[in-house]
PDB file of N, CA and C in Angstrom:
ATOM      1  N   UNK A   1      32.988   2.921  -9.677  1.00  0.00           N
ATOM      2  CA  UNK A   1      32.659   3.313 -11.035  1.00  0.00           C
ATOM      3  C   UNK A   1      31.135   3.261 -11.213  1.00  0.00           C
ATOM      4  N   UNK A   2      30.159   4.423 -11.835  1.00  0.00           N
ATOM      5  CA  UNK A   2      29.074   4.293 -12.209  1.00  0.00           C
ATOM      6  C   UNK A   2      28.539   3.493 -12.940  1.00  0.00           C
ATOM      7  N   UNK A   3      27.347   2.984 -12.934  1.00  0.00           N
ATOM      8  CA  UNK A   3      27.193   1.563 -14.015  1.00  0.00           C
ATOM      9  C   UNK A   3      26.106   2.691 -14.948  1.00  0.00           C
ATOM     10  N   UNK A   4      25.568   3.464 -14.500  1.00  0.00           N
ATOM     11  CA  UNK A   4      24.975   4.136 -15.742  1.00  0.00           C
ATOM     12  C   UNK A   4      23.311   3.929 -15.735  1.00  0.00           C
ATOM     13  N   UNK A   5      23.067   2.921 -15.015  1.00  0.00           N
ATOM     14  CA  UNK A   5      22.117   2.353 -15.296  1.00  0.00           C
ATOM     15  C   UNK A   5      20.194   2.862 -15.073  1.00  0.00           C
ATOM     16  N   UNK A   6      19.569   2.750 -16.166  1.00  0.00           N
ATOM     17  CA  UNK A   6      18.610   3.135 -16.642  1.00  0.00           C
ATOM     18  C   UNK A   6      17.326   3.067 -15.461  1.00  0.00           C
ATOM     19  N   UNK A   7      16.302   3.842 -15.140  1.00  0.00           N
ATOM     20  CA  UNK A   7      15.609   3.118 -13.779  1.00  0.00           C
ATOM     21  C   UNK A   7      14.525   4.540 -13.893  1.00  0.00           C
ATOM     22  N   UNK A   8      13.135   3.847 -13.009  1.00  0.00           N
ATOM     23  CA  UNK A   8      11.655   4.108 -13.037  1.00  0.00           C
ATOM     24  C   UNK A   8      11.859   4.615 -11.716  1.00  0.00           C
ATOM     25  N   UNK A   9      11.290   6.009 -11.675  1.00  0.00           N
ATOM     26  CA  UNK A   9      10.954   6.445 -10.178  1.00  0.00           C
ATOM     27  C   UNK A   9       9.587   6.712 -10.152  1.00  0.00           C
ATOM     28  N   UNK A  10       9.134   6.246  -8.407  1.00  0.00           N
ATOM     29  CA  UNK A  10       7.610   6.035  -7.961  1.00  0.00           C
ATOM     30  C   UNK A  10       7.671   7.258  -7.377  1.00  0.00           C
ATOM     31  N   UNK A  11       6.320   7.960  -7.495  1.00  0.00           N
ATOM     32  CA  UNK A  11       6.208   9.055  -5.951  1.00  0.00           C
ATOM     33  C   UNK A  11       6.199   8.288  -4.814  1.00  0.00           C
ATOM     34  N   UNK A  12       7.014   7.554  -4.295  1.00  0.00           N
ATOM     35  CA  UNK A  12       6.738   7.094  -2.647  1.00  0.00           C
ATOM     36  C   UNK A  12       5.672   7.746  -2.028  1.00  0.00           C
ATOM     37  N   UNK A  13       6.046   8.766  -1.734  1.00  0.00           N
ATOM     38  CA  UNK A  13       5.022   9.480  -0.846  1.00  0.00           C
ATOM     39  C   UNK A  13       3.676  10.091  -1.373  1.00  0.00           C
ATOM     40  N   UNK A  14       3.158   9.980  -2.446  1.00  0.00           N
ATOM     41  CA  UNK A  14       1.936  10.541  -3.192  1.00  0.00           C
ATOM     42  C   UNK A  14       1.569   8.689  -2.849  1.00  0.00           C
ATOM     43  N   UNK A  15       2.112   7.734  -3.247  1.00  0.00           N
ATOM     44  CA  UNK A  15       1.560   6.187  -3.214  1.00  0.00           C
ATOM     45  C   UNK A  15       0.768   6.232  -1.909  1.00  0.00           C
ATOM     46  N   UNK A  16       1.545   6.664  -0.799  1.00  0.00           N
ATOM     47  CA  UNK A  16       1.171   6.263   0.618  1.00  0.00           C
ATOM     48  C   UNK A  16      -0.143   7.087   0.500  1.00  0.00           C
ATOM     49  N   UNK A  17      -0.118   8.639   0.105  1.00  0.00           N
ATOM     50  CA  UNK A  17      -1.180   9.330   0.533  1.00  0.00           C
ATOM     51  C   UNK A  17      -2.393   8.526  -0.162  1.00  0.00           C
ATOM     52  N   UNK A  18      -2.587   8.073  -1.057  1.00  0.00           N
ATOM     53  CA  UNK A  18      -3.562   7.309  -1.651  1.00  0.00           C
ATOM     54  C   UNK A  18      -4.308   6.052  -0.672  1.00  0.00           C
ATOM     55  N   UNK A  19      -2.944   5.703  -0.281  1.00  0.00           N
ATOM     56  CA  UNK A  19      -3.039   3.916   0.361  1.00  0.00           C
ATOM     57  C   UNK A  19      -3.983   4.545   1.599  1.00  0.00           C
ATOM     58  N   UNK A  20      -3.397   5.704   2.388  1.00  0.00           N
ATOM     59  CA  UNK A  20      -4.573   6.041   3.220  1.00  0.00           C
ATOM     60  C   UNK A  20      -5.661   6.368   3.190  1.00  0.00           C
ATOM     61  N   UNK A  21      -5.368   7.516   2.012  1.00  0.00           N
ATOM     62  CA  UNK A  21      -6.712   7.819   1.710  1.00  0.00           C
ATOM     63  C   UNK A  21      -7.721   7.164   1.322  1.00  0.00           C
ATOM     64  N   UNK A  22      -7.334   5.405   0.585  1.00  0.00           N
ATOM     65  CA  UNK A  22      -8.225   4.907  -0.290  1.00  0.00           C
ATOM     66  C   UNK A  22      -8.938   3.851   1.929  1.00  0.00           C
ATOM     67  N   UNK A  23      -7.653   3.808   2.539  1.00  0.00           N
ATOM     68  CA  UNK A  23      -7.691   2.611   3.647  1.00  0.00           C
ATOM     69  C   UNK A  23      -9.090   3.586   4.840  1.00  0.00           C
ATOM     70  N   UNK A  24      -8.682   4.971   4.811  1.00  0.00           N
ATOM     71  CA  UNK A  24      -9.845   5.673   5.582  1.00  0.00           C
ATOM     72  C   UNK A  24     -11.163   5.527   5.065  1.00  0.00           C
ATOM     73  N   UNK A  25     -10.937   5.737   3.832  1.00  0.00           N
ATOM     74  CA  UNK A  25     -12.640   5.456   2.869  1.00  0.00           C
ATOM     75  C   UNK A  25     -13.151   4.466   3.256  1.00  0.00           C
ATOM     76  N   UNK A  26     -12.496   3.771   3.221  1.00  0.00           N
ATOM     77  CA  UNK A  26     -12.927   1.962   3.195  1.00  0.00           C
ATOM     78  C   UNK A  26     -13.264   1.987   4.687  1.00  0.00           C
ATOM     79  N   UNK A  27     -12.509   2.301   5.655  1.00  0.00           N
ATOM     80  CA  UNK A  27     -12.898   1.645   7.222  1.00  0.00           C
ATOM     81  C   UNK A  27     -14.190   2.227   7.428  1.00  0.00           C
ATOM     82  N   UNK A  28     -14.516   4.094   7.105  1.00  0.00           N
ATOM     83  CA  UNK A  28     -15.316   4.623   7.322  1.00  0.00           C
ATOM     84  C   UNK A  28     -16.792   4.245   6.318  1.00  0.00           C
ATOM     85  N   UNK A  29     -17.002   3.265   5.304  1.00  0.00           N
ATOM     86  CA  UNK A  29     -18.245   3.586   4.676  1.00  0.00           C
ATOM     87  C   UNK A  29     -18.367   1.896   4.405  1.00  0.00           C
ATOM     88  N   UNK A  30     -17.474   1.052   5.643  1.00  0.00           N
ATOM     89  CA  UNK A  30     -17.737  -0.460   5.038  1.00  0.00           C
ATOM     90  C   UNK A  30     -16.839  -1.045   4.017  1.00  0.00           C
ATOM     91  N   UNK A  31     -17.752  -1.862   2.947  1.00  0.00           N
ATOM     92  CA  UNK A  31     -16.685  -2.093   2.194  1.00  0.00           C
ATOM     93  C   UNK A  31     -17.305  -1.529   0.190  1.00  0.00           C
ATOM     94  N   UNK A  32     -16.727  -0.254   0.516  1.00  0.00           N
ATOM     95  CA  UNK A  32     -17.041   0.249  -1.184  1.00  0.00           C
ATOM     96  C   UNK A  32     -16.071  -0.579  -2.359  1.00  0.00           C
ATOM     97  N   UNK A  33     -16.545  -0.364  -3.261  1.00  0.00           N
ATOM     98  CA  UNK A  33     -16.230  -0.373  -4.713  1.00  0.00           C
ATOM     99  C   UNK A  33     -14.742  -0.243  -4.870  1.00  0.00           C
ATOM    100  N   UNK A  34     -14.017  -1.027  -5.150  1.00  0.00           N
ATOM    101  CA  UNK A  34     -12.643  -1.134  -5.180  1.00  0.00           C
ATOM    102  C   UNK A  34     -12.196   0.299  -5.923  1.00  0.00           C
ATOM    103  N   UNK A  35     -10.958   0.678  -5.539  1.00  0.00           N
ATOM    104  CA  UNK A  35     -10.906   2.023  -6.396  1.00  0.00           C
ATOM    105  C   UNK A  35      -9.546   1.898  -7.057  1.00  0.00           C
ATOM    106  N   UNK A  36      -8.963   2.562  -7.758  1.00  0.00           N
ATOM    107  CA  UNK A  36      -7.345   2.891  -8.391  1.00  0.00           C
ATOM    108  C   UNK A  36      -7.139   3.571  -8.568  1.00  0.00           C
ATOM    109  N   UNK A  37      -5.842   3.874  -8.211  1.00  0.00           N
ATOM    110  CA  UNK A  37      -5.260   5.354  -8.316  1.00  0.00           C
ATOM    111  C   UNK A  37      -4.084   5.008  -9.513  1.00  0.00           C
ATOM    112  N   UNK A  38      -3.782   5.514 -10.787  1.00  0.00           N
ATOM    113  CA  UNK A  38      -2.638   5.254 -11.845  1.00  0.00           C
ATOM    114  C   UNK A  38      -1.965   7.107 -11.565  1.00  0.00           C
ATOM    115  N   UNK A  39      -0.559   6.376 -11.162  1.00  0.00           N
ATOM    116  CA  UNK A  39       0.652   7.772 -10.977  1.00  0.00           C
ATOM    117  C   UNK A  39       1.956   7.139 -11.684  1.00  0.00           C
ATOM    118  N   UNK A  40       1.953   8.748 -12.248  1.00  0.00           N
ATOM    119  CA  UNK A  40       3.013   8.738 -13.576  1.00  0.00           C
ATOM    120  C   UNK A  40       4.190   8.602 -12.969  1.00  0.00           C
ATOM    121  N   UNK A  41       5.242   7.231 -13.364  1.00  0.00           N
ATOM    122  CA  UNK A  41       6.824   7.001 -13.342  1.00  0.00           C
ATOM    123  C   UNK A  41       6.844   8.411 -14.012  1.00  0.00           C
ATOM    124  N   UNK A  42       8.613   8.235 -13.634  1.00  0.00           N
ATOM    125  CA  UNK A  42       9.524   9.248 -14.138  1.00  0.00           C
ATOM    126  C   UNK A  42      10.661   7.970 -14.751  1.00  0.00           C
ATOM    127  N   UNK A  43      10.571   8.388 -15.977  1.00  0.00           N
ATOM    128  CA  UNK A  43      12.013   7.403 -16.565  1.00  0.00           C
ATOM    129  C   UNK A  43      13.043   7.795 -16.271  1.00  0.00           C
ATOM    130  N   UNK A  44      14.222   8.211 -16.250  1.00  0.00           N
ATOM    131  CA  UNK A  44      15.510   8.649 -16.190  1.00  0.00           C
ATOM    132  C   UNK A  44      16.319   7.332 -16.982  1.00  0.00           C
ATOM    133  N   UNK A  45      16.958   7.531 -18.380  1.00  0.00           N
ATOM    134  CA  UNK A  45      17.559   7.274 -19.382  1.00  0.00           C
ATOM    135  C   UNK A  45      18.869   7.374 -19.219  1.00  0.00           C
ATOM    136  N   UNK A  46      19.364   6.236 -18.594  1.00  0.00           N
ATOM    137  CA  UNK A  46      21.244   6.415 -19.132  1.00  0.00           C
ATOM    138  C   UNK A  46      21.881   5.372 -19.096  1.00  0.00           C
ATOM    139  N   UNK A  47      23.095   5.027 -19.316  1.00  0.00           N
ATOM    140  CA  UNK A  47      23.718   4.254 -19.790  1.00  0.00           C
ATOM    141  C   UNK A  47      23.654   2.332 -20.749  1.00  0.00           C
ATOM    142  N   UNK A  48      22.613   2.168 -19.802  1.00  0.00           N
ATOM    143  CA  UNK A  48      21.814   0.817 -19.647  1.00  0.00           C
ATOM    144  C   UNK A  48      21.087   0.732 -20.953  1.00  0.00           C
ATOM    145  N   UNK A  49      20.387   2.494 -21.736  1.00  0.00           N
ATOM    146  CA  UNK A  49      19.326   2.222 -22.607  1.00  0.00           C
ATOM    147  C   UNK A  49      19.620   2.171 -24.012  1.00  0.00           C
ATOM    148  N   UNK A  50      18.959   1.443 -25.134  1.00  0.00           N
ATOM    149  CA  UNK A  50      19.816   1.910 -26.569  1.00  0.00           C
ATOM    150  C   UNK A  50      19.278   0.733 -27.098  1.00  0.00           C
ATOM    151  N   UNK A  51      19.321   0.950 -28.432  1.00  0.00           N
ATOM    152  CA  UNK A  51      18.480  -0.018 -29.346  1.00  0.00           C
ATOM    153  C   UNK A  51      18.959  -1.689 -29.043  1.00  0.00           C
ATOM    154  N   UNK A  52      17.889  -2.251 -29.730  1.00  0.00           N
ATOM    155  CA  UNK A  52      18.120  -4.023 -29.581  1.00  0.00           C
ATOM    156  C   UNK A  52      19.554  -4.123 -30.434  1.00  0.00           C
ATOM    157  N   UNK A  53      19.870  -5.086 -29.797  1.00  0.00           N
ATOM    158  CA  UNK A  53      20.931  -5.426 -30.847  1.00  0.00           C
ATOM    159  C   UNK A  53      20.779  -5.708 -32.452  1.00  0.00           C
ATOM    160  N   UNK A  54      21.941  -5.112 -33.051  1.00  0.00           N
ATOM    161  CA  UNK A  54      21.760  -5.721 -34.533  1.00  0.00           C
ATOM    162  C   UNK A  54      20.979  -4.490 -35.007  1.00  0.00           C
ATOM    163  N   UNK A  55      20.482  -3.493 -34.423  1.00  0.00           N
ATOM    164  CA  UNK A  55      19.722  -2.750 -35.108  1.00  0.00           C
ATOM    165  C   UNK A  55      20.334  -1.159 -35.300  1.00  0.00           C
TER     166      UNK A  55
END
C-alpha cells in the first residue's frame, strides 16, 4: 500500500557537477575564496501534507 508521502528532490547530478567543478578550481589556483552553489528542490506534495492540526 502507498503511504503517500510528501518529499524534496535534489539534482544529484547537477550537485556532483558543482562538487567538481568547485574541487578542480580549488586544486588548480591553491586555496581560493570559499564558493556556493544554492539549487532549487523540487517539492512533490502528497498524502503526508495538510494543515496543522485544529486548523
Amino acid at each position: 500500500m502507498p503511504i503517500g508521502l510528501t518529499t524534496v528532490r535534489r539534482d544529484a547530478v547537477l550537485m556532483a557537477e558543482y562538487a567538481v567543478r568547485f574541487a578542480v578550481e580549488r586544486l588548480g589556483s591553491g586555496a581560493p575564496e570559499p564558493r556556493e552553489a544554492v539549487l532549487d528542490p523540487k517539492l512533490t506534495v502528497r498524502g503526508t501534507s495538510g494543515p496543522p492540526p485544529g486548523v
